[in-house]
N, C-alpha and C. Protein backbone atom coordinates (compact mmCIF):
# COMPACT_ATOMS: atom_id res chain seq x y z
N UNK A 1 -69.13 28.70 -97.54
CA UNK A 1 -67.79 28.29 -97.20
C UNK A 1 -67.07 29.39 -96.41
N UNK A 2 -67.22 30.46 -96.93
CA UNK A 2 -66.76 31.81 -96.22
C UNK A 2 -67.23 32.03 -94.44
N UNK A 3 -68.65 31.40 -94.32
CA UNK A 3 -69.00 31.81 -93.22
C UNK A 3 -68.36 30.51 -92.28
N UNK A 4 -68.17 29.05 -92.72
CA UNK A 4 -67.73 28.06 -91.74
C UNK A 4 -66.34 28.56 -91.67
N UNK A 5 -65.46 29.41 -92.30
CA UNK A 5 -64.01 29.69 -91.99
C UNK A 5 -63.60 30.95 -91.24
N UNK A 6 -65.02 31.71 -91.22
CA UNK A 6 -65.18 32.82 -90.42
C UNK A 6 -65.51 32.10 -88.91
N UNK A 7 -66.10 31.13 -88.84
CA UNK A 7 -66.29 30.65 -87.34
C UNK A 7 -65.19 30.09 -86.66
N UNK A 8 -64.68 29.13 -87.66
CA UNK A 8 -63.41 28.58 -87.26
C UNK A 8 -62.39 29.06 -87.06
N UNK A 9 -61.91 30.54 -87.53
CA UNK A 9 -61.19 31.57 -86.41
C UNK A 9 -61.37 32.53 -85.75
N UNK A 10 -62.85 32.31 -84.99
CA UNK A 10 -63.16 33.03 -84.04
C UNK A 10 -62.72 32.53 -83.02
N UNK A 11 -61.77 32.70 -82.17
CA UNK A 11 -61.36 32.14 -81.05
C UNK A 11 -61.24 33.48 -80.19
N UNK A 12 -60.65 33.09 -78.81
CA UNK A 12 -60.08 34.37 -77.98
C UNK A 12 -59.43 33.35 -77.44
N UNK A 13 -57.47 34.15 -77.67
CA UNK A 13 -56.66 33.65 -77.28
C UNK A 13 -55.96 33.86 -75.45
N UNK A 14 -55.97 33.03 -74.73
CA UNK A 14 -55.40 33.68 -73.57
C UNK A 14 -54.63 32.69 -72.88
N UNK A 15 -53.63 33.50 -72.62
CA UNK A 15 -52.16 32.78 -71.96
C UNK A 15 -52.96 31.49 -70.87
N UNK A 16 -52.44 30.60 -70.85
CA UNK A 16 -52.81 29.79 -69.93
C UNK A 16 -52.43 29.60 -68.90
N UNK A 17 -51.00 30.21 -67.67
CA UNK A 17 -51.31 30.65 -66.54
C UNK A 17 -52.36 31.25 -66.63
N UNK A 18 -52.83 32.24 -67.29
CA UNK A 18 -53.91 33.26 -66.31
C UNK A 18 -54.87 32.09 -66.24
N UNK A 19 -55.99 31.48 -67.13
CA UNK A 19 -56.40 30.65 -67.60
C UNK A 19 -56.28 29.82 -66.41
N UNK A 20 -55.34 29.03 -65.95
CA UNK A 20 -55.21 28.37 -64.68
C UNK A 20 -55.82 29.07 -63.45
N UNK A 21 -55.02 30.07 -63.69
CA UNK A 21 -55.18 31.46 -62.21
C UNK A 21 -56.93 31.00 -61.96
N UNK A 22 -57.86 31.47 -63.22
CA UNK A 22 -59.05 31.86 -63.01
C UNK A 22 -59.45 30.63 -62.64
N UNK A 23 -59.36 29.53 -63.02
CA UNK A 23 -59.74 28.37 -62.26
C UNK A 23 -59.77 28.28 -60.96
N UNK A 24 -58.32 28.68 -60.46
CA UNK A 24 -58.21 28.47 -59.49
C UNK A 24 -58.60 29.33 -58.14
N UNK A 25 -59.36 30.40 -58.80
CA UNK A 25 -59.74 31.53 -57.74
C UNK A 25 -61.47 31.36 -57.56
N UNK A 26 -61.63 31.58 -56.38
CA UNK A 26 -63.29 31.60 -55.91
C UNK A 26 -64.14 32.73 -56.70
N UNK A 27 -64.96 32.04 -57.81
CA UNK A 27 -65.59 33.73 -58.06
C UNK A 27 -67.17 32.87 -58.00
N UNK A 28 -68.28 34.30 -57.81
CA UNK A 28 -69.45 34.04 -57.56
C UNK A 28 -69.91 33.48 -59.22
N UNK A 29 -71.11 33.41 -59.47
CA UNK A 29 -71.76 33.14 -60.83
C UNK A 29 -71.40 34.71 -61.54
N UNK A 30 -71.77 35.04 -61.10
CA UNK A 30 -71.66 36.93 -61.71
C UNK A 30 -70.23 37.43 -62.02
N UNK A 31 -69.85 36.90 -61.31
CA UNK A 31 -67.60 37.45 -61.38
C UNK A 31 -67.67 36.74 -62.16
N UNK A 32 -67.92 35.40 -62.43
CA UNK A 32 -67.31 34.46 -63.11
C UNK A 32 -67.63 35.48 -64.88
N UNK A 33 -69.09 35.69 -64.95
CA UNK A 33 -69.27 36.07 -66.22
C UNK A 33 -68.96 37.33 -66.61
N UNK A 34 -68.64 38.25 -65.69
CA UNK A 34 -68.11 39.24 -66.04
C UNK A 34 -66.65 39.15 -66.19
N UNK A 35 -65.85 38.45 -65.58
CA UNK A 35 -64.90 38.49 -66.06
C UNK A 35 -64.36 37.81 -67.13
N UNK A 36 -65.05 36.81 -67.55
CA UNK A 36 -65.05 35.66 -69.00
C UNK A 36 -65.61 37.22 -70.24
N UNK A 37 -66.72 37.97 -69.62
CA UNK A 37 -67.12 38.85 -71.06
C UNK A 37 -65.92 39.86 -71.30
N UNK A 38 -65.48 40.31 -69.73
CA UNK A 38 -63.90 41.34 -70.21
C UNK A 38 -62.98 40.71 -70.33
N UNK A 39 -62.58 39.14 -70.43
CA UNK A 39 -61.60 39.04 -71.30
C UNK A 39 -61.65 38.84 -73.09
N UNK A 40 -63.58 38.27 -73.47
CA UNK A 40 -63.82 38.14 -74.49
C UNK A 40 -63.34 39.66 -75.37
N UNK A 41 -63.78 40.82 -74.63
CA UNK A 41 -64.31 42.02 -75.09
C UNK A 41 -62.99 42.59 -75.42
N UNK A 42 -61.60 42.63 -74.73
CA UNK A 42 -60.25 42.82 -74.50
C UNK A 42 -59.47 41.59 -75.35
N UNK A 43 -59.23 40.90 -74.26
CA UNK A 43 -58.44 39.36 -75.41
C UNK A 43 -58.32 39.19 -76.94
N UNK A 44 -59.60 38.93 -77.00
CA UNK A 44 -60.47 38.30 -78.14
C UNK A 44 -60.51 38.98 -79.22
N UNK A 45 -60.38 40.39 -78.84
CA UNK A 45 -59.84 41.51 -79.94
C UNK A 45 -58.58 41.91 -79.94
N UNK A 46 -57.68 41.43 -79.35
CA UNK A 46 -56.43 41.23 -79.30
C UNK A 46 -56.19 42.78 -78.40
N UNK A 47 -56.84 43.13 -77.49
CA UNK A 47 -56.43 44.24 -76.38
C UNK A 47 -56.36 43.74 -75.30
N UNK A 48 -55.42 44.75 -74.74
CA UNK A 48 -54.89 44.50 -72.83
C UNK A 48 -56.14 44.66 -72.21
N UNK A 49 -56.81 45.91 -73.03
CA UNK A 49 -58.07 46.83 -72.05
C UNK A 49 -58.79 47.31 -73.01
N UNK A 50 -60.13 48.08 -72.72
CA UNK A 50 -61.27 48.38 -73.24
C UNK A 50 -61.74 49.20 -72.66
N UNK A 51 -62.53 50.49 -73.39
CA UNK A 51 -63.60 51.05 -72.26
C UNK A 51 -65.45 50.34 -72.89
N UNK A 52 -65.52 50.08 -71.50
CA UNK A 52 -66.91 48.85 -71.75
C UNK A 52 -67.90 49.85 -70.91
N UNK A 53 -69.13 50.38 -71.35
CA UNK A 53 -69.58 50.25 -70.30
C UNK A 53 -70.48 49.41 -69.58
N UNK A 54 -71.55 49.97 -68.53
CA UNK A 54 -71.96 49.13 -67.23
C UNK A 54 -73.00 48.08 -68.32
N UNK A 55 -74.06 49.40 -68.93
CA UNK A 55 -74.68 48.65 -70.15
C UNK A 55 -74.37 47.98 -70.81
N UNK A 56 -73.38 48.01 -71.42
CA UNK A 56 -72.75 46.89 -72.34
C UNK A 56 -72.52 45.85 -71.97
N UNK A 57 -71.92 46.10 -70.42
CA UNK A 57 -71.67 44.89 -69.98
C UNK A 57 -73.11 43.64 -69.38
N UNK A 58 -73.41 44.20 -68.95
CA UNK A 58 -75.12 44.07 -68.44
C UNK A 58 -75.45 43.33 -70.06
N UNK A 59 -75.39 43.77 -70.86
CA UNK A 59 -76.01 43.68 -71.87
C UNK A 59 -75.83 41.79 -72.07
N UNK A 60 -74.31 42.22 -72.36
CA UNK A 60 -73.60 40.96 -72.89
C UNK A 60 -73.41 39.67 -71.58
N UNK A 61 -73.67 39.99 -70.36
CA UNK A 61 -73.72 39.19 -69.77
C UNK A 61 -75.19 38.32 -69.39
N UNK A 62 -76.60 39.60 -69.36
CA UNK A 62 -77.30 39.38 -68.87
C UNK A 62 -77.46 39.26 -67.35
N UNK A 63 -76.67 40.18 -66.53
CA UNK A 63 -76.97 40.92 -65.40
C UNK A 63 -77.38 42.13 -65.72
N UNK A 64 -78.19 42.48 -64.42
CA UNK A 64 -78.97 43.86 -64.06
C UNK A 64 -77.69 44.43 -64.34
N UNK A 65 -77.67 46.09 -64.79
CA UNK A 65 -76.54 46.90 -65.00
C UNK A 65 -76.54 46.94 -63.26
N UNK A 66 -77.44 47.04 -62.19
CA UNK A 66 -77.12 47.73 -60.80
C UNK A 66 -75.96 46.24 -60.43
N UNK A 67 -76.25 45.17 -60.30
CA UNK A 67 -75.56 44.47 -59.78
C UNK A 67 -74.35 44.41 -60.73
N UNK A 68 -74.24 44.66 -62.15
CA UNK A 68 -73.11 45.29 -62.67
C UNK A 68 -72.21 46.09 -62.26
N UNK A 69 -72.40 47.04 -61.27
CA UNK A 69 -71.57 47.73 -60.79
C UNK A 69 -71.07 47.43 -59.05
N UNK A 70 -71.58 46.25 -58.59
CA UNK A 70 -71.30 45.51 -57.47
C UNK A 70 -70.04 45.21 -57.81
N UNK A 71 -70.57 44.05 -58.96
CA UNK A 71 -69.53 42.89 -59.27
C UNK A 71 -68.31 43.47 -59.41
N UNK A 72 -68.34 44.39 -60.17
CA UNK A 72 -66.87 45.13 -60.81
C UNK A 72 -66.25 46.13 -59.79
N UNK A 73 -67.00 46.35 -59.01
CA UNK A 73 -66.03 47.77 -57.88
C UNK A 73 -65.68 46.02 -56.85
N UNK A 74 -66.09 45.04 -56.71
CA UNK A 74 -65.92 44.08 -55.97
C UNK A 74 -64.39 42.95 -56.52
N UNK A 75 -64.64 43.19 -58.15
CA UNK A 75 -63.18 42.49 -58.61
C UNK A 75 -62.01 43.40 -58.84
N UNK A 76 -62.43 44.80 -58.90
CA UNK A 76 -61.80 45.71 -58.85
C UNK A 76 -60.94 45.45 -57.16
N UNK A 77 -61.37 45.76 -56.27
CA UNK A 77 -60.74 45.46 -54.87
C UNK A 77 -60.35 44.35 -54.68
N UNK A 78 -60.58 43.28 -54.99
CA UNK A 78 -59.76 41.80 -55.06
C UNK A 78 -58.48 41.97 -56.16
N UNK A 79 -58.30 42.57 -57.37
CA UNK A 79 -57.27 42.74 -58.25
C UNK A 79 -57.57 42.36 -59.28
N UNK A 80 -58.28 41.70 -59.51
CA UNK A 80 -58.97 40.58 -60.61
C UNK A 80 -58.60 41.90 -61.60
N UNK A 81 -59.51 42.64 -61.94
CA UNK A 81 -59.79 43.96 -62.93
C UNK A 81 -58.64 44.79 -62.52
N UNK A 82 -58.82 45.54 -63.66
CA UNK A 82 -58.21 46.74 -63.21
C UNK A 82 -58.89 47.68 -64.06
N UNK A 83 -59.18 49.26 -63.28
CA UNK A 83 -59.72 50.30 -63.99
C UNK A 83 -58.67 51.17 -64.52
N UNK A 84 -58.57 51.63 -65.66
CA UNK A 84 -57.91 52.52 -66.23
C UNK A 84 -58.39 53.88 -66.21
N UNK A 85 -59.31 54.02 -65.97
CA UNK A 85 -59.96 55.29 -66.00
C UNK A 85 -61.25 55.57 -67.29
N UNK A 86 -61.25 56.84 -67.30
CA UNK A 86 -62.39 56.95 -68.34
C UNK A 86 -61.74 57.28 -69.70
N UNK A 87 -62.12 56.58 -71.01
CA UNK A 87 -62.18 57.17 -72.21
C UNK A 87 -62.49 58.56 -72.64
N UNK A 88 -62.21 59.28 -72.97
CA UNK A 88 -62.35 60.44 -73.41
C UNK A 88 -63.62 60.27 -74.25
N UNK A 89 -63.38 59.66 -75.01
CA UNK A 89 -64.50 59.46 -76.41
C UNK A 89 -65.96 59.26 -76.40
N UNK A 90 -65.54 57.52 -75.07
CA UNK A 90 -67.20 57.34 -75.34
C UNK A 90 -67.71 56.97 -73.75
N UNK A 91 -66.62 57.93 -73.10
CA UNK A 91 -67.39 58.32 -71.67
C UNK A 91 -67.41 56.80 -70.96
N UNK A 92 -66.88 56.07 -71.17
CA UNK A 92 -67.14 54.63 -70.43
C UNK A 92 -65.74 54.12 -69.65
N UNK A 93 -66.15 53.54 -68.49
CA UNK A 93 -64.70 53.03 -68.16
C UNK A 93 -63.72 52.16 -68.60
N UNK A 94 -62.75 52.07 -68.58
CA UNK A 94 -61.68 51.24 -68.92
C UNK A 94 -61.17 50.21 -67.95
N UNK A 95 -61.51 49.26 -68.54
CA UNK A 95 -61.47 48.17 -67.99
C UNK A 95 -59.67 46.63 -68.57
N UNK A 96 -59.43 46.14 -67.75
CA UNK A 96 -58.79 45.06 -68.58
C UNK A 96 -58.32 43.86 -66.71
N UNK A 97 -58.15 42.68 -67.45
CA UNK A 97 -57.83 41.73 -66.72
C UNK A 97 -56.21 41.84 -66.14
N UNK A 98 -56.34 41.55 -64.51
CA UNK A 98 -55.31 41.98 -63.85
C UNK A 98 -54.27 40.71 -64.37
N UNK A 99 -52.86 40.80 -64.89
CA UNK A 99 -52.07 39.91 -65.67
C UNK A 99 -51.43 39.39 -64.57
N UNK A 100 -51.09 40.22 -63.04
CA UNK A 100 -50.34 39.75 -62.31
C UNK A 100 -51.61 38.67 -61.64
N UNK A 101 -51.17 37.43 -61.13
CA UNK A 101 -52.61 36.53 -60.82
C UNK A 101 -51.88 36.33 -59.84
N UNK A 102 -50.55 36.33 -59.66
CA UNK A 102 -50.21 35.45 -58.07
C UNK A 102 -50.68 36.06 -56.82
């Protein structure tokens, strides 16, 4: 019983302009999932931002980490992302979804 009520509030909550926004913007197969895993990874844990790294991300998407770092210096220059810089801690970048969409 514990575990069907543990599923049933696993959600990731996100404003629905943005939600619209992403619909409505051209992304490849690869943007698309990288940016669905950094809002899971951010959102979903109730953060703006995260430091993720390339591996992790690679990991959880199932892209090559090399084309991992296409995708993201590529949504990075469109606005999509935004980098915060590096974590001190665990050496990885900081990542979170750009809120302004217009």
């Amino acid at each position: 019983m514990a575990e069907e009520e543990k599923k049933r509030d696993s959600f990731t909550r996100l404003f629905n302009p943005i939600l619209e926004a992403i619909c409505k913007t051209e992304f490849t197969g690869r943007e698309l999932r990288v940016v669905l895993f950094i809002i899971r990874s951010t959102y979903g844990w109730n953060k703006k931002k995260c430091p993720l790294s390339k591996s992790y991300i690679a990991e959880g998407t199932g892209i090559s980490r090399r084309h991992i770092c296409e995708v993201i210096r590529g949504l990075v220059k469109r606005n999509i992302l935004i980098e915060y810089g590096t974590d001190q801690k665990s050496r990885a970048k900081v990542y979170g979804l750009n809120k302004r969409y217009s």
